[in-house]
C-alpha atoms as a PDB file:
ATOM      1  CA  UNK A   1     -73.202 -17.098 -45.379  1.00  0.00           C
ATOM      2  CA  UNK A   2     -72.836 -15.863 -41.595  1.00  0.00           C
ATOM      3  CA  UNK A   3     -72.563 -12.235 -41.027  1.00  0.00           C
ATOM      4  CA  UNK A   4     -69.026 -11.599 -39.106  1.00  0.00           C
ATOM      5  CA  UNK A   5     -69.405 -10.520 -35.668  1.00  0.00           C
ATOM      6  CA  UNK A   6     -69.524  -6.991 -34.577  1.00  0.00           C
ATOM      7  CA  UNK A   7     -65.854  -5.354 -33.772  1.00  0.00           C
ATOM      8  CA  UNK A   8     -65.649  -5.308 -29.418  1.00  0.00           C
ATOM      9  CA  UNK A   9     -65.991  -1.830 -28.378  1.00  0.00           C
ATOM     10  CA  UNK A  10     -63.643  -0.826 -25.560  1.00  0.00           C
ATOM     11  CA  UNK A  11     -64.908  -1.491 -22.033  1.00  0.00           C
ATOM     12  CA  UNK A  12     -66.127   1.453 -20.708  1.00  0.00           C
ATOM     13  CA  UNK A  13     -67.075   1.803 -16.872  1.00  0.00           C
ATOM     14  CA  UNK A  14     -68.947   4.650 -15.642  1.00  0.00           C
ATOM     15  CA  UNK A  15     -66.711   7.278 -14.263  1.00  0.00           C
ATOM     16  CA  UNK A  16     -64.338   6.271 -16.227  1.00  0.00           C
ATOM     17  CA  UNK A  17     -62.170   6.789 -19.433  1.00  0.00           C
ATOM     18  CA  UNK A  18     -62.625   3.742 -21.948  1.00  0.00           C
ATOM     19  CA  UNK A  19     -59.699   1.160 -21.736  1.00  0.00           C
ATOM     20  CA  UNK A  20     -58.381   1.191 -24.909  1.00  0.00           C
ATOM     21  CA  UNK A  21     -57.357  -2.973 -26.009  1.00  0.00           C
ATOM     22  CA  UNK A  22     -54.525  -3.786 -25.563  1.00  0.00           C
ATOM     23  CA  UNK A  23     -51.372  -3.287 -28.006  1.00  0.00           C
ATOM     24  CA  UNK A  24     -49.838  -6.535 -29.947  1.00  0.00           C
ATOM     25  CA  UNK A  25     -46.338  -5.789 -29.819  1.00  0.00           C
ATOM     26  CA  UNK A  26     -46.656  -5.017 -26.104  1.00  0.00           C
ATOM     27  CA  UNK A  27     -48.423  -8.256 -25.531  1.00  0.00           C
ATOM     28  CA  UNK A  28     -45.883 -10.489 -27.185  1.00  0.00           C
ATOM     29  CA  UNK A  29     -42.888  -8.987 -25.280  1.00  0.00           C
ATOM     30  CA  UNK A  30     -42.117 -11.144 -22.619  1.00  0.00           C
ATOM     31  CA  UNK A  31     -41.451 -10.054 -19.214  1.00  0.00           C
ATOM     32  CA  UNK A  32     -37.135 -10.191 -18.038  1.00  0.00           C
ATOM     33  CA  UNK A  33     -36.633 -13.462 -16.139  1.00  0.00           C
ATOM     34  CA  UNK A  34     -35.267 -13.586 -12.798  1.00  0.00           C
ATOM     35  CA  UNK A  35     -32.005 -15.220 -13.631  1.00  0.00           C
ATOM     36  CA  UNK A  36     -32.073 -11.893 -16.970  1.00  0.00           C
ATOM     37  CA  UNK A  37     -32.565  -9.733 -14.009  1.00  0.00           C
ATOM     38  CA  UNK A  38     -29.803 -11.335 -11.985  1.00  0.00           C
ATOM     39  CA  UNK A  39     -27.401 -10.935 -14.411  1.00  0.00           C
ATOM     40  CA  UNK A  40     -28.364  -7.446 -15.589  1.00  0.00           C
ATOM     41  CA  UNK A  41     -27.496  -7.034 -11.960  1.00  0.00           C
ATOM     42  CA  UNK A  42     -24.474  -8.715 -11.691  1.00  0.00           C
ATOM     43  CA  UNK A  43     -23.195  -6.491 -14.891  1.00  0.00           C
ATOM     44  CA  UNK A  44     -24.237  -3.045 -13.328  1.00  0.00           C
ATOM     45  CA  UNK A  45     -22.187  -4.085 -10.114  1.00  0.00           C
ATOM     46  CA  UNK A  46     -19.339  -4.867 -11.925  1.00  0.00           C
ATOM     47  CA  UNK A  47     -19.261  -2.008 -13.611  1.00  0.00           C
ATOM     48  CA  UNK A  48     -19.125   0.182 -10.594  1.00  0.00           C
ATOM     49  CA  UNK A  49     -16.340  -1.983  -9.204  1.00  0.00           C
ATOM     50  CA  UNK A  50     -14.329  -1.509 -12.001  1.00  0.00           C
ATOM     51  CA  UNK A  51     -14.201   2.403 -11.753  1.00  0.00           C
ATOM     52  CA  UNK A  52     -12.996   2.274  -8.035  1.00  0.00           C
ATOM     53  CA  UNK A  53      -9.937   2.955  -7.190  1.00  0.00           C
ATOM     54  CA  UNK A  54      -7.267   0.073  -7.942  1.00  0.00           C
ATOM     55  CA  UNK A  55      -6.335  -1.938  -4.141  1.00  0.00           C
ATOM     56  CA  UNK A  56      -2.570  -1.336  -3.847  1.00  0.00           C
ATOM     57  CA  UNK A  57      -2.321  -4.268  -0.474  1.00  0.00           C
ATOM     58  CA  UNK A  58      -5.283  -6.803  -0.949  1.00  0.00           C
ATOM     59  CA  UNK A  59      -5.357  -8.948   2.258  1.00  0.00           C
ATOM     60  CA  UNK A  60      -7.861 -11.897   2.183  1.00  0.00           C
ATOM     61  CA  UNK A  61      -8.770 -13.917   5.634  1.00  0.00           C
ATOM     62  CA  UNK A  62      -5.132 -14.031   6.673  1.00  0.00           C
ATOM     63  CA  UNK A  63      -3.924 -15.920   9.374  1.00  0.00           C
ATOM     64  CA  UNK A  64      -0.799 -16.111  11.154  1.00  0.00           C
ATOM     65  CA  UNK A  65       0.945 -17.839  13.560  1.00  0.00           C
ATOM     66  CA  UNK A  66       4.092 -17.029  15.890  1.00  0.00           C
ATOM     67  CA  UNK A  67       5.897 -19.531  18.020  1.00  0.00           C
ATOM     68  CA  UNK A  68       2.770 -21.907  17.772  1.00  0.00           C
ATOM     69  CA  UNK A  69       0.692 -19.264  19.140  1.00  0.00           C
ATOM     70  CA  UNK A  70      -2.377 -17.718  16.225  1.00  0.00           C
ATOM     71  CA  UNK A  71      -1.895 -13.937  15.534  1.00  0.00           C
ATOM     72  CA  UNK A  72      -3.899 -13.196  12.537  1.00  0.00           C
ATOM     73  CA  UNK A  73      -7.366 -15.174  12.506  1.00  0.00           C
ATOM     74  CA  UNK A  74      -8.836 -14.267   9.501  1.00  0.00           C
ATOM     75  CA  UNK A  75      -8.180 -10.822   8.784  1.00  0.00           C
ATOM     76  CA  UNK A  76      -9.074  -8.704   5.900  1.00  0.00           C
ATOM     77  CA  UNK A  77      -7.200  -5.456   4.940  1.00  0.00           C
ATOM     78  CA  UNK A  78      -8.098  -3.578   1.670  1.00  0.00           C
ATOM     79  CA  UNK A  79      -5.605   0.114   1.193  1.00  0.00           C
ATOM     80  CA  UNK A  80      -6.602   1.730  -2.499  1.00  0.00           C
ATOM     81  CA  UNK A  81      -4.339   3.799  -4.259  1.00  0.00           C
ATOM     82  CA  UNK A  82      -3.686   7.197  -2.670  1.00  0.00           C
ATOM     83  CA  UNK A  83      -5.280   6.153   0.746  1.00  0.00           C
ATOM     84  CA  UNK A  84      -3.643   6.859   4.267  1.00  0.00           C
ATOM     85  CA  UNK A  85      -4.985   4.227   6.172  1.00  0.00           C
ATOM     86  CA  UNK A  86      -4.058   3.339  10.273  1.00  0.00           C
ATOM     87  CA  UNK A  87      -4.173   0.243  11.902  1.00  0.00           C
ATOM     88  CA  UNK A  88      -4.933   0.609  15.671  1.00  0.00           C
ATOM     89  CA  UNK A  89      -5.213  -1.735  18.360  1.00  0.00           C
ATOM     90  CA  UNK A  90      -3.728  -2.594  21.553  1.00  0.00           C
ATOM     91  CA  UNK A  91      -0.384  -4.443  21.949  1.00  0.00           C
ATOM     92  CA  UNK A  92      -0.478  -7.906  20.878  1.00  0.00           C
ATOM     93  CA  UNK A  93      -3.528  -7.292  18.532  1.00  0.00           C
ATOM     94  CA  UNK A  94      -1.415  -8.598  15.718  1.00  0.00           C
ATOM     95  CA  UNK A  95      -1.138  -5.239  13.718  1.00  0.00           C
ATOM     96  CA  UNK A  96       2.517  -5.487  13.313  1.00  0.00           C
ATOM     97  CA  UNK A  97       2.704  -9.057  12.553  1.00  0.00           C
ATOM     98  CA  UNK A  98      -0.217  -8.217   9.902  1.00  0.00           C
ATOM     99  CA  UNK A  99       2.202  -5.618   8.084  1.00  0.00           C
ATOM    100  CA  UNK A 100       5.078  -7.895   8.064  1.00  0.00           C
ATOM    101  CA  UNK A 101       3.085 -10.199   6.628  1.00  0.00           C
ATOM    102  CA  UNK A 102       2.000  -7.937   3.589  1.00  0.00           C
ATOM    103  CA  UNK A 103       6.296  -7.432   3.021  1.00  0.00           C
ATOM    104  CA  UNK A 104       7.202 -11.009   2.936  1.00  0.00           C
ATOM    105  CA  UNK A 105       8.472 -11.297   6.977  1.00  0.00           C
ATOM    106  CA  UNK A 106       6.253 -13.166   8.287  1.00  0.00           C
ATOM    107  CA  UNK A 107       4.598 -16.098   6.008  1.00  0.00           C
ATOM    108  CA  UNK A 108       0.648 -16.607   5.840  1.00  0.00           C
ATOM    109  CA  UNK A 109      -0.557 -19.889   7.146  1.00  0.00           C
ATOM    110  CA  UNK A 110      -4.028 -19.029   5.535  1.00  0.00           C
ATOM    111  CA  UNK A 111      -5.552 -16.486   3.138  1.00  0.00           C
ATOM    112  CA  UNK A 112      -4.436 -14.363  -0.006  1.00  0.00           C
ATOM    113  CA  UNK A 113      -2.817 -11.321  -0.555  1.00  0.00           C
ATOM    114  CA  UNK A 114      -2.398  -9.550  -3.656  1.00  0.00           C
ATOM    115  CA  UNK A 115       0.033  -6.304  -3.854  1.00  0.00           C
ATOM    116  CA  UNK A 116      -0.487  -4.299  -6.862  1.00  0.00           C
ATOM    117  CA  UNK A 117      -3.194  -6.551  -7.819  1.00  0.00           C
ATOM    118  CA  UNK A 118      -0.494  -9.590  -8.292  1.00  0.00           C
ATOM    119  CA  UNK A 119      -0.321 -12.721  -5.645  1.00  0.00           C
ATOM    120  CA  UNK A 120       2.036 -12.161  -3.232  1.00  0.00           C
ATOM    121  CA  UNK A 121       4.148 -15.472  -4.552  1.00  0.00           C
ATOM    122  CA  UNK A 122       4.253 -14.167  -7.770  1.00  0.00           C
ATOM    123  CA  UNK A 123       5.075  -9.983  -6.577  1.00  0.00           C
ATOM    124  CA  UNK A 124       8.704  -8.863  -7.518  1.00  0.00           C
ATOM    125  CA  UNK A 125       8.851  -4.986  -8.242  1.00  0.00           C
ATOM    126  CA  UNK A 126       9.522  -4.614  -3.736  1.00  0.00           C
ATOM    127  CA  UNK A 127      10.653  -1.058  -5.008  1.00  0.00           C
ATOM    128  CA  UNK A 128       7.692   0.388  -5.120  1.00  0.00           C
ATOM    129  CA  UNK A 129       7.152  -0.497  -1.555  1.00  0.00           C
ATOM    130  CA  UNK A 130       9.266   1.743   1.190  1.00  0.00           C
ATOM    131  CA  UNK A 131       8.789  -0.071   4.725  1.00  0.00           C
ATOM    132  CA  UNK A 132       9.600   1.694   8.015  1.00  0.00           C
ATOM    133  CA  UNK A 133       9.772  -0.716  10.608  1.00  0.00           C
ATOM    134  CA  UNK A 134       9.603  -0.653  14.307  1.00  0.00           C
ATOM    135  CA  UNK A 135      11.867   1.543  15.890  1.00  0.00           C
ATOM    136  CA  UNK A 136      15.277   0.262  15.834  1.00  0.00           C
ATOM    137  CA  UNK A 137      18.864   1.563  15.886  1.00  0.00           C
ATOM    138  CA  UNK A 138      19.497   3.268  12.215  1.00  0.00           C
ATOM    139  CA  UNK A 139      22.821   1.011  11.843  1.00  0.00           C
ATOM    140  CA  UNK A 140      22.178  -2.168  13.925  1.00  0.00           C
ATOM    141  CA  UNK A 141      25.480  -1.943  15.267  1.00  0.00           C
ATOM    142  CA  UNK A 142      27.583  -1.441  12.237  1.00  0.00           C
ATOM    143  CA  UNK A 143      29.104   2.249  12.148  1.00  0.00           C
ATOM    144  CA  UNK A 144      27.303   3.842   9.487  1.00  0.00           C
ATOM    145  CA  UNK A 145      27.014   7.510   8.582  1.00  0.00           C
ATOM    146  CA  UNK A 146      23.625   9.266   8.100  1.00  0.00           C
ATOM    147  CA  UNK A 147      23.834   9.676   4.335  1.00  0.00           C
ATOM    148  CA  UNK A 148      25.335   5.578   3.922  1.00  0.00           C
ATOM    149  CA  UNK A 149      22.425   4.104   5.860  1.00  0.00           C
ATOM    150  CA  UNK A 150      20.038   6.182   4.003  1.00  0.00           C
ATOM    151  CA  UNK A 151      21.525   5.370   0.800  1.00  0.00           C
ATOM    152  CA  UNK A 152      20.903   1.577   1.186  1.00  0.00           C
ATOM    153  CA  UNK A 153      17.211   2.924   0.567  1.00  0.00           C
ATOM    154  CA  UNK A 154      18.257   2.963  -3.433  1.00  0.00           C
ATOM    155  CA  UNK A 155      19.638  -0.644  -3.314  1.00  0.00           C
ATOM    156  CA  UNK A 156      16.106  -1.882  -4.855  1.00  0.00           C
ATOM    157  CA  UNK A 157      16.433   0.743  -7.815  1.00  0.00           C
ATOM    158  CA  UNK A 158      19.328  -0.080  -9.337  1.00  0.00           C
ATOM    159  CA  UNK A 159      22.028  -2.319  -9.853  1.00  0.00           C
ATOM    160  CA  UNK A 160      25.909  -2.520  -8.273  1.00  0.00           C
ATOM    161  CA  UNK A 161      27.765  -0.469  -8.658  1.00  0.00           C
ATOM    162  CA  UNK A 162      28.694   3.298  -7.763  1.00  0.00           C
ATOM    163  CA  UNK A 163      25.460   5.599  -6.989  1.00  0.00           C
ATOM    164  CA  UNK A 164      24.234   7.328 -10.126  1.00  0.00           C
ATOM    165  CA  UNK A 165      23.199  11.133 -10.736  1.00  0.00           C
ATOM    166  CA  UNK A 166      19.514   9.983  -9.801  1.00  0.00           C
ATOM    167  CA  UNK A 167      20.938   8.302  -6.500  1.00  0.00           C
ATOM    168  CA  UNK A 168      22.175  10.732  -5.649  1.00  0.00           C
ATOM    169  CA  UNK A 169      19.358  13.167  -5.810  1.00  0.00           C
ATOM    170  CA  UNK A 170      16.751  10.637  -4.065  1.00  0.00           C
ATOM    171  CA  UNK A 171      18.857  10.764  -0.685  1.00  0.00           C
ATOM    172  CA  UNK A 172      19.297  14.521  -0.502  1.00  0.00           C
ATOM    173  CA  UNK A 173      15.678  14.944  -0.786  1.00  0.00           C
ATOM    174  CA  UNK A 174      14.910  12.328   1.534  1.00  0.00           C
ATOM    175  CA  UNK A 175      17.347  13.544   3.939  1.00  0.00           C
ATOM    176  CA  UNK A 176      15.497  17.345   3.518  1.00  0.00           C
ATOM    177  CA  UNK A 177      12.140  15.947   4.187  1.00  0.00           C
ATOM    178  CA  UNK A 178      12.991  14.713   7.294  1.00  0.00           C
ATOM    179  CA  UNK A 179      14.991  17.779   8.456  1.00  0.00           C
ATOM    180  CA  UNK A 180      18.900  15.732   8.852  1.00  0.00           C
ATOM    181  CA  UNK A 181      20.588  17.162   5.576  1.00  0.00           C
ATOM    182  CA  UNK A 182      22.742  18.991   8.119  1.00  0.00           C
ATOM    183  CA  UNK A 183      23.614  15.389   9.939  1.00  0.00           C
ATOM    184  CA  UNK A 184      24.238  13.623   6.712  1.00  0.00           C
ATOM    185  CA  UNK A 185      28.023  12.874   7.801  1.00  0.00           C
ATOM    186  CA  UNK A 186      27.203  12.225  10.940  1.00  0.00           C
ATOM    187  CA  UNK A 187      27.505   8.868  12.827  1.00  0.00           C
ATOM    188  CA  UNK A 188      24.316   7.375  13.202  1.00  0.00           C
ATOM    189  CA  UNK A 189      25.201   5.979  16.520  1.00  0.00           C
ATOM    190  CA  UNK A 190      25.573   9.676  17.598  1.00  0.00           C
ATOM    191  CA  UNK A 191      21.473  10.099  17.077  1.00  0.00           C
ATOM    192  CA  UNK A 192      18.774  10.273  19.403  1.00  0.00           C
ATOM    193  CA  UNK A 193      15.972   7.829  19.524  1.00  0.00           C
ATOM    194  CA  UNK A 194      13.310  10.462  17.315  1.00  0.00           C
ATOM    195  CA  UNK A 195      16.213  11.196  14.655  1.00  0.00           C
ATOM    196  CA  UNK A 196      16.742   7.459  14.449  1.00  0.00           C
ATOM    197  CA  UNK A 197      13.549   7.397  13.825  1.00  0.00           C
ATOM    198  CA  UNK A 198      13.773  10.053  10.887  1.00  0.00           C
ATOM    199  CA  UNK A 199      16.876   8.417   9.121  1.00  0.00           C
ATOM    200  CA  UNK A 200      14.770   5.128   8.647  1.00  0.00           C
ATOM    201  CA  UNK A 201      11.983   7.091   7.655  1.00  0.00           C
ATOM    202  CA  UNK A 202      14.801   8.759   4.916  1.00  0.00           C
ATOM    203  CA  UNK A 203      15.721   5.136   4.301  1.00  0.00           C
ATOM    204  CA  UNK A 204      12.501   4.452   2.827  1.00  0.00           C
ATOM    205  CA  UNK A 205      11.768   7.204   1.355  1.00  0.00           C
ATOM    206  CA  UNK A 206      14.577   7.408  -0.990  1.00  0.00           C
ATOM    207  CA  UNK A 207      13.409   4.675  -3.010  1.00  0.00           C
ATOM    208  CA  UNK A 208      10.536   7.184  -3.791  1.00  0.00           C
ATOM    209  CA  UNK A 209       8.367   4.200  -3.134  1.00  0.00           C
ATOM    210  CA  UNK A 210       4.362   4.361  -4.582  1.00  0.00           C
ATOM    211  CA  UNK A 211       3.421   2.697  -1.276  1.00  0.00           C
ATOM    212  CA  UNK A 212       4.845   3.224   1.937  1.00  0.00           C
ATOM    213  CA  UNK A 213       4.494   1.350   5.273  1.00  0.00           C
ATOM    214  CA  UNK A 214       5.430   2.401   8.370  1.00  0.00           C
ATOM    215  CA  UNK A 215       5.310   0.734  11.640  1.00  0.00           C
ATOM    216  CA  UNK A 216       4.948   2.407  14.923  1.00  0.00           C
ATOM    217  CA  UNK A 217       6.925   5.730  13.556  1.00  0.00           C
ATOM    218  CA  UNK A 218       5.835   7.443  16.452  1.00  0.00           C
ATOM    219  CA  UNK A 219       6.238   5.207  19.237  1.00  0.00           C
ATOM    220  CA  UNK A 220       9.136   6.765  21.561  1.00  0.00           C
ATOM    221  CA  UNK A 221       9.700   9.784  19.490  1.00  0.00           C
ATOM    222  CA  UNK A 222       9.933  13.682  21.027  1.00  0.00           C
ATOM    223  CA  UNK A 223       7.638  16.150  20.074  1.00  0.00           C
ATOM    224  CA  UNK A 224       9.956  17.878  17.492  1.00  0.00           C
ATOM    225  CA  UNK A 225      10.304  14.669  15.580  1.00  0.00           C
ATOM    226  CA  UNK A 226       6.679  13.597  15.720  1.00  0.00           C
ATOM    227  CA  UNK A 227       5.837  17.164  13.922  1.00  0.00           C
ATOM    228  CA  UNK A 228       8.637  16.645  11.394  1.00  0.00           C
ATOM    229  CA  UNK A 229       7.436  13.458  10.631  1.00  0.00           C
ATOM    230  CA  UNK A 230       3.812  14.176  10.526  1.00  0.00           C
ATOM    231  CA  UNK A 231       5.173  17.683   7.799  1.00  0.00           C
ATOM    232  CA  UNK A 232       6.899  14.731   5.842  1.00  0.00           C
ATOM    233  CA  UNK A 233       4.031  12.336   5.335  1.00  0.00           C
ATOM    234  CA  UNK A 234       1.853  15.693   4.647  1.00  0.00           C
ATOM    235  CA  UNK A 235       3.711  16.182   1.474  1.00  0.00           C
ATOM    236  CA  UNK A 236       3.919  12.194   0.467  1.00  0.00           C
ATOM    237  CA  UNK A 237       0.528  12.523   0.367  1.00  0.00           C
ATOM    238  CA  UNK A 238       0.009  15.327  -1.249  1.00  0.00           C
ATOM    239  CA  UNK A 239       2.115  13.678  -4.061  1.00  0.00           C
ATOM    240  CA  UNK A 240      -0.333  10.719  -4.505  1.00  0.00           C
ATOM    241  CA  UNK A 241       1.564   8.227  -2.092  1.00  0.00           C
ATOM    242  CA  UNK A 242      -0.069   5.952  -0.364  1.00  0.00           C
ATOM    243  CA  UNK A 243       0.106   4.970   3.212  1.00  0.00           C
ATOM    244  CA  UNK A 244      -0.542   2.233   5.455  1.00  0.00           C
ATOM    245  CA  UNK A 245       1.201   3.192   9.409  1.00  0.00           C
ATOM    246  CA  UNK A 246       0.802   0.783  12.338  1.00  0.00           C
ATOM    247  CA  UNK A 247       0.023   3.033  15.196  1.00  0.00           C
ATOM    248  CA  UNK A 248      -0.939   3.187  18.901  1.00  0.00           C
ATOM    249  CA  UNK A 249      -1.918   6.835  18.692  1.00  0.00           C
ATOM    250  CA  UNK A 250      -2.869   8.634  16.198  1.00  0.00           C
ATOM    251  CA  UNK A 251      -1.258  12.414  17.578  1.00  0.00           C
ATOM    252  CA  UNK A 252      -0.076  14.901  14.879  1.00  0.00           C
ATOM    253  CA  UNK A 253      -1.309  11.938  12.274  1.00  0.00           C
ATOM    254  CA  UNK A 254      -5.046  12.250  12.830  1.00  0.00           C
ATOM    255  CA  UNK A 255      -5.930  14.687  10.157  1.00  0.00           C
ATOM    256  CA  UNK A 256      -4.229  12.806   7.543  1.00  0.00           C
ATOM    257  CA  UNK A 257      -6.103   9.195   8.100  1.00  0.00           C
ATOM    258  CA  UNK A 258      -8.792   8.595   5.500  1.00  0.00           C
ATOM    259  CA  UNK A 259      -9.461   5.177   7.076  1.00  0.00           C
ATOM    260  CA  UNK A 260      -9.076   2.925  10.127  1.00  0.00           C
ATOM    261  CA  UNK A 261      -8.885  -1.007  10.351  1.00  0.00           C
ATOM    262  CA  UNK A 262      -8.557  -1.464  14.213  1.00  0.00           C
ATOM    263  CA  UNK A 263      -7.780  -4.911  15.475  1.00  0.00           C
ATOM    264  CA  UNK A 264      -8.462  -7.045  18.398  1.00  0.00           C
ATOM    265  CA  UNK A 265      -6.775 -10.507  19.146  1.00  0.00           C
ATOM    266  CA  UNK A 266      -5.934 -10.985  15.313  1.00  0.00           C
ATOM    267  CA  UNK A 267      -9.561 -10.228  14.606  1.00  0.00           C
ATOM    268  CA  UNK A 268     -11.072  -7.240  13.007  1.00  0.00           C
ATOM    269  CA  UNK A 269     -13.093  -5.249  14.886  1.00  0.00           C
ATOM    270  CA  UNK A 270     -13.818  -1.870  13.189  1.00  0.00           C
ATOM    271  CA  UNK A 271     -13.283  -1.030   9.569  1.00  0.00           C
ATOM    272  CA  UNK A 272     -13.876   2.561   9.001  1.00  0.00           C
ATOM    273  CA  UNK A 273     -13.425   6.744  10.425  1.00  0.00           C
ATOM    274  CA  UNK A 274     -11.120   6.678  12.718  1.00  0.00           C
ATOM    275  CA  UNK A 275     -12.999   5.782  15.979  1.00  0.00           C
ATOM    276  CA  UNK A 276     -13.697   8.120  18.581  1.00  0.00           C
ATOM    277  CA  UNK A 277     -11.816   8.405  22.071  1.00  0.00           C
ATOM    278  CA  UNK A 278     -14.053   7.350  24.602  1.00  0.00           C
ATOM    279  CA  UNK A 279     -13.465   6.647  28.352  1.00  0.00           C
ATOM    280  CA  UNK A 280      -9.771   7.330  29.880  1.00  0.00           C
ATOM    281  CA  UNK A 281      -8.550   7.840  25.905  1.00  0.00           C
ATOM    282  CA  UNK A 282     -10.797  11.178  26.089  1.00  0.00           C
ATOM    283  CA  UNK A 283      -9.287  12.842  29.089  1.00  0.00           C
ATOM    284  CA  UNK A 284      -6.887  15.649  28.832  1.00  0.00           C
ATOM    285  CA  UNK A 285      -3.228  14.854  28.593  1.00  0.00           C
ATOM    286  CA  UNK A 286      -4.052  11.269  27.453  1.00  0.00           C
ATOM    287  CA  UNK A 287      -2.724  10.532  23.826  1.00  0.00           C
ATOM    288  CA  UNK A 288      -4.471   7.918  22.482  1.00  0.00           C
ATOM    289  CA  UNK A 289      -7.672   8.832  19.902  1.00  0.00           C
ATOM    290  CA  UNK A 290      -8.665   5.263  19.347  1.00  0.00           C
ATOM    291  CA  UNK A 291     -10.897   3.405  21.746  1.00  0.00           C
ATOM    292  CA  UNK A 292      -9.589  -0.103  19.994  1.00  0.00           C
ATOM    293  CA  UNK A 293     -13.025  -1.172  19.997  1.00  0.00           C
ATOM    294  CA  UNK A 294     -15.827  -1.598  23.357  1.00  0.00           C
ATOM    295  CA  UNK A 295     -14.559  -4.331  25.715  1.00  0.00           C
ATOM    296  CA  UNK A 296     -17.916  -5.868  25.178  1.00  0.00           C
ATOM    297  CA  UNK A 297     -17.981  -5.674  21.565  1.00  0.00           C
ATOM    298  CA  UNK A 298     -17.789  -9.032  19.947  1.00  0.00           C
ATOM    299  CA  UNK A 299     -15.070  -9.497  17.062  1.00  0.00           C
ATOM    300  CA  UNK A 300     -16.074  -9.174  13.693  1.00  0.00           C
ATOM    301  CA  UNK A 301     -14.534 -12.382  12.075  1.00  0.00           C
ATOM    302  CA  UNK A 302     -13.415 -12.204   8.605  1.00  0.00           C
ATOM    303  CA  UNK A 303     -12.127 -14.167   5.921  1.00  0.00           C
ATOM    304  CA  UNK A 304     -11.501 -17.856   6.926  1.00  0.00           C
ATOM    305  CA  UNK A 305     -12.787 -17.939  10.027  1.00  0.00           C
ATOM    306  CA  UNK A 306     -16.189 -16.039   9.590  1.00  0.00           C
END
């Protein structure tokens, strides 16, 4: 009968502590597999995505075209709930055709967009939306009083028939917030271009919209109005709205922008803070705070047409 062999003594190495052997249960557990990894990864990411904040306008490489000619060429436009977000750019960058795209004017020859986190084909409930658009006369041409064109705003909210209690209500506040309660029976062909500008602004608001957007609502407007208008959004977004405004300057606006998307020939070229002025845009008495990109920089091309 052999005698067993002696137990193996832990290597020890001058110096040194002794290196104990190793544990069984560690040594059967097998090491996490790339592609176990991978997913682990893939689950911790979408986690975090779904506790952002939900994307109110989802706009995936969009393109456009007018008259033959492309206007949108590949753009992508994210606004989250509760965000005030400005798209700058110079005229003809294709930031007003890219907000008539997102309310159904102007049709998408390429891309996705999702509103409310529904495709735009399938999107119904337009009265949580409140559009502004550029500036226009209040009535086109029909006689209209203050209060009737700003009543039309309601039209999505209910059905026909006489105004209710509610109706009511939604255009008196909307016609306080812009400061023309006092011009309600007015003529809106009796307006100047910046109170105009206020009634459409009144329009949309008394829908008491969850999103509002609003093209150019500066563009031609006095002083007076611009600060009135700029006191008005102030409280929308105080109240949770949120905001997407087309705009060649940002003015009386600035401190209220979270974010800005600035374009270039239909292409986006910045997507964040709202850029520095820079150049002529930085000297005193000039308006604009957006440099609409460096004339050198080249286009950042999204969606489709990366």
């Amino acid at each position: 009968m052999k005698p067993e062999p002696p137990a193996t003594a832990p290597t020890t190495v001058p110096g040194t502590a002794p290196t104990a052997a190793p544990d069984e249960t560690s040594a059967q557990t097998p090491a996490a597999t790339p592609a176990e990894t991978s997913a682990e990864t893939r689950d911790e990411a979408s986690a975090e995505t779904s506790t952002e904040t939900p994307a109110v306008i989802s706009l995936r490489g969009a393109t456009a075209s007018l008259g033959g000619r492309p206007v949108l060429r590949g753009v992508d436009l994210t606004v989250r709930r509760g965000e005030v977000v400005a798209l700058l750019g110079a005229n003809g960058s294709g930031k007003s055709t890219a907000v008539r795209s997102v309310v159904g004017q102007v049709a998408l020859s390429g891309g996705e967009l999702r509103l409310f986190d529904t495709p735009s084909r399938r999107f119904r409930d337009w009265a949580r939306i409140g559009y502004v658009p550029q500036r226009t006369t209040a009535a086109s041409g029909v006689p209209a009083t203050v209060r009737e064109v700003v009543s039309s705003g309601r039209l999505a909210r209910r059905r026909l028939g006489p105004p209710r209690a509610a109706d009511r209500a939604a255009v008196r506040r909307a016609l306080e917030l812009v400061g023309m309660a006092d011009r309600a029976k007015d003529s809106v062909s009796a307006l100047s271009g910046g109170q105009h500008q206020r009634v459409l602004i009144a329009r949309a608001l008394a829908g008491e919209p969850e999103l509002l957007i609003m093209d150019e609502p500066m563009a031609g407007v006095d002083l007076a109005s611009q600060e009135i208008l700029a006191a008005t959004l102030r409280e929308q977004v105080a109240e949770g709205a949120t905001v997407l405004l087309v705009l060649h300057e940002l003015g009386p606006l600035e401190p209220l922008i979270d974010r800005a998307v600035v374009l270039r020939d239909g292409c986006v070229v910045h997507d964040g803070p709202p850029p520095k002025a820079v150049g002529q845009h930085a000297l005193p008495g000039h308006d604009h705070v957006h440099p609409h990109a460096a004339h050198d920089a080249e286009p950042i091309r999204t969606g489709l047409l990366t």
